[in-house]
Protein backbone atom coordinates (compact mmCIF):
# COMPACT_ATOMS: atom_id res chain seq x y z
CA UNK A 1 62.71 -33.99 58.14
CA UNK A 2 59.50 -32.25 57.28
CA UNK A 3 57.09 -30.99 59.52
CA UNK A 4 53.60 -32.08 59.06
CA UNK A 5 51.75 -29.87 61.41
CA UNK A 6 48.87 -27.41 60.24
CA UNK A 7 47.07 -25.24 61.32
CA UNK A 8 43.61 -24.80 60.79
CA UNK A 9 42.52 -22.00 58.50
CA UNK A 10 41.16 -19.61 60.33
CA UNK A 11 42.37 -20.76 64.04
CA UNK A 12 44.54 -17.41 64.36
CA UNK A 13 41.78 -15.22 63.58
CA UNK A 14 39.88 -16.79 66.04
CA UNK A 15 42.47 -16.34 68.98
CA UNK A 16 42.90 -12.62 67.89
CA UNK A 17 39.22 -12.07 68.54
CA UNK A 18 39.11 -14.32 71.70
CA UNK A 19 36.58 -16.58 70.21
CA UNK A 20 39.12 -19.63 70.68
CA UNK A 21 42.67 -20.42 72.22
CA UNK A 22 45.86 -21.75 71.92
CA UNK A 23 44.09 -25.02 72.49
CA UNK A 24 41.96 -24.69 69.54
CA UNK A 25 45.24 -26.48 67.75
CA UNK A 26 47.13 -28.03 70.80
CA UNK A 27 44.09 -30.19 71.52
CA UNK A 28 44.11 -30.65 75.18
CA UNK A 29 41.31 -32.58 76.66
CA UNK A 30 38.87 -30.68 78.96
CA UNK A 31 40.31 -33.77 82.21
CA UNK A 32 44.05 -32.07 81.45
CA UNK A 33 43.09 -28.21 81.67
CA UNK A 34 41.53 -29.15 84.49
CA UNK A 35 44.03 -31.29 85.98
CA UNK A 36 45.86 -27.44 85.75
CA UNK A 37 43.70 -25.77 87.07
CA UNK A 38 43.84 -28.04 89.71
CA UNK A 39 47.71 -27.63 89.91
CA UNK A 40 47.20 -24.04 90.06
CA UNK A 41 45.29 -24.18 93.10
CA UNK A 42 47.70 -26.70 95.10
CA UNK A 43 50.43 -23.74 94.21
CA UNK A 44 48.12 -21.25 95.30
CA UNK A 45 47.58 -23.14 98.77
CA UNK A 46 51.87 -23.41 99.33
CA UNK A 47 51.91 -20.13 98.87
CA UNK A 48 53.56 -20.22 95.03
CA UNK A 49 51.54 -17.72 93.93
CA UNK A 50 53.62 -16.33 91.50
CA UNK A 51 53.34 -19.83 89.65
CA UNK A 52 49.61 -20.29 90.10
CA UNK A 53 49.23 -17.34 88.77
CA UNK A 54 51.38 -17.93 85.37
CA UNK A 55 49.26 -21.47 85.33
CA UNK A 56 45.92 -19.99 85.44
CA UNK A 57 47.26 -17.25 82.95
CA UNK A 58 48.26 -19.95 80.35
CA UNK A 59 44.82 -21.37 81.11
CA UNK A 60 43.16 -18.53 79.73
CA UNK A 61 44.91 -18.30 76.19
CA UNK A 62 44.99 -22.02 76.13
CA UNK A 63 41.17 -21.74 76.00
CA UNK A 64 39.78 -18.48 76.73
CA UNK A 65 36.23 -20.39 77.16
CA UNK A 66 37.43 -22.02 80.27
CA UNK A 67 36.19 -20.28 83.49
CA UNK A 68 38.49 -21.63 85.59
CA UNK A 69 41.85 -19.74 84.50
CA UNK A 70 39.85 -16.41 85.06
CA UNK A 71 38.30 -17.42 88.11
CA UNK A 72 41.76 -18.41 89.77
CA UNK A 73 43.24 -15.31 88.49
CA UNK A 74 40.39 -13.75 90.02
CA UNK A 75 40.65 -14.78 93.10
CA UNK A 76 44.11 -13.97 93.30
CA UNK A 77 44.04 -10.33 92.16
CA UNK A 78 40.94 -9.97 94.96
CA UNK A 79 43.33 -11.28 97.71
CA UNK A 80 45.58 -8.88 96.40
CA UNK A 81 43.43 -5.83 96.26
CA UNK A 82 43.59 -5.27 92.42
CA UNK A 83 39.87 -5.19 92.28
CA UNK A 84 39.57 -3.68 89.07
CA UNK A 85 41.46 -6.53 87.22
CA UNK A 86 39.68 -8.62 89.77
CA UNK A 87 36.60 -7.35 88.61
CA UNK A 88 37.42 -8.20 85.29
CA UNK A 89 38.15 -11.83 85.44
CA UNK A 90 35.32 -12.74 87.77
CA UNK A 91 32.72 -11.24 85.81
CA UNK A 92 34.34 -13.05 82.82
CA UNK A 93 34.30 -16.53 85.15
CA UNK A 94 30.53 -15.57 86.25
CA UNK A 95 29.55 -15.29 82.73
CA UNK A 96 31.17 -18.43 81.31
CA UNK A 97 30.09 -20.64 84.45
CA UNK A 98 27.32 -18.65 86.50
CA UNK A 99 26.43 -21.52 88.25
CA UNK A 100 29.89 -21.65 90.59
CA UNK A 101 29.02 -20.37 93.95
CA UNK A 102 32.74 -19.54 94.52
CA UNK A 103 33.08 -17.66 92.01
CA UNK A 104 29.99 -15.71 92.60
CA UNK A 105 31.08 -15.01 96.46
CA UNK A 106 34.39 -13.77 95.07
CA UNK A 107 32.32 -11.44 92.30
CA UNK A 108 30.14 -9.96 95.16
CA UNK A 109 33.45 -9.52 97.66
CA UNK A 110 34.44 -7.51 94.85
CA UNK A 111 31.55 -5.37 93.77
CA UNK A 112 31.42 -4.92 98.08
CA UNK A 113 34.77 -3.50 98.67
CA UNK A 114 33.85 -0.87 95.90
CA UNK A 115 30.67 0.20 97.14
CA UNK A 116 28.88 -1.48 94.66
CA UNK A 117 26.07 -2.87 97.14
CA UNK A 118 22.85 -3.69 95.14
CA UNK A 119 25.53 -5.80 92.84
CA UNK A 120 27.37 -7.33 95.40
CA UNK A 121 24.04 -8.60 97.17
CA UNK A 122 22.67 -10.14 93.79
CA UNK A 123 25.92 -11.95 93.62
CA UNK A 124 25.86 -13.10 97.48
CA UNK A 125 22.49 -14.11 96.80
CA UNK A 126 23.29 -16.47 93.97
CA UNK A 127 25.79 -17.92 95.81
CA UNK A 128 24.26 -18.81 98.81
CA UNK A 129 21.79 -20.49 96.43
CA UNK A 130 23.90 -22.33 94.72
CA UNK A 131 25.05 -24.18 97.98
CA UNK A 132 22.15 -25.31 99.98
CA UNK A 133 23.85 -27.70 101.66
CA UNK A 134 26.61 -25.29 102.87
CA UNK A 135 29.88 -27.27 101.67
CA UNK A 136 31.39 -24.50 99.38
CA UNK A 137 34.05 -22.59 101.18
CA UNK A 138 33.42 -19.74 99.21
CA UNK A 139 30.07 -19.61 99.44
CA UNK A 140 29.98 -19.95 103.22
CA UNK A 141 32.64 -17.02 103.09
CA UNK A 142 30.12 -14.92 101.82
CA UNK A 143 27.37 -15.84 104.59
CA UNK A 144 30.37 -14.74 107.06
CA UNK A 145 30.14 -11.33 105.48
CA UNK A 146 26.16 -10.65 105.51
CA UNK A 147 26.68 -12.08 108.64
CA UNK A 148 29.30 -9.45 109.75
CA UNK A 149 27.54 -6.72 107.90
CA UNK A 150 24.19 -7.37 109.65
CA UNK A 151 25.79 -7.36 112.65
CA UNK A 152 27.33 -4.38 111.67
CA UNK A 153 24.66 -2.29 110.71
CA UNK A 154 22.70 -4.02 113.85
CA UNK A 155 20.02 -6.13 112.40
CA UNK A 156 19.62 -9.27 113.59
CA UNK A 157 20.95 -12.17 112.06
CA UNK A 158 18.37 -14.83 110.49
């Protein structure tokens, strides 16, 4: 039996220079990565971590255009206290999808916890924007810490 898959010229190159993924010849629609993204965070909640995390690492060489895997891997090396790597994969979720207020609160816990104030506050900022309506958990995280931190430093809350 012959095999008739190709792949298309130049697809390797691409995933050597991150410019495309795995996905690039799989062909996964953007509903499925999703959908395992989605699957990543249900693990995440039961307290699989370990699996989430090997989920949202195939997400990102499936398709390293895809926020999602980076921000979930984010989030998880945060919780963890590997801020560097943290760092890392937030900035790289910010910059593919600036417009998530979680990941933005995450980004700015980050920058935070290593003194990076001016940073974190830019990235607070953006979040709370992002979520007028105060429905994004991660979002209203982050209005728990200027909350804390005003009270902190004494000023009074607005």
């Amino acid at each position: 039996m012959k095999n008739n898959f190709t792949v298309p010229s130049g697809t390797f190159e691409k995933i050597v220079k991150d410019e495309a993924g795995i996905n690039e010849y799989i062909g996964l629609e953007p509903p499925e990565l999703r959908a395992m993204a989605a699957l990543a965070g249900s693990l995440y909640e039961q307290g699989r971590v370990s699996e989430a995390r090997t989920i949202l690492e195939g997400l990102t060489a499936l398709d390293p255009r895809l926020y999602l895997g980076y921000a979930g891997l984010g989030a998880i090396q945060l919780i963890e206290e590997q801020l560097e790597p943290a760092l890392t994969n937030l900035s790289r979720a910010a910059g593919l999808n600036p417009d998530d207020p979680s990941v933005q609160a995450n980004l700015g816990e980050v920058l935070l916890r290593q003194a990076k104030f001016i940073e974190a506050s830019r990235c607070f900022e953006r979040a709370l924007a992002l979520d007028p309506k105060q429905e994004d958990a991660g979002a209203n995280r982050a209005r728990a810490i200027i909350a804390g931190l005003k009270l902190v430093a004494g000023e009074p809350r607005s």
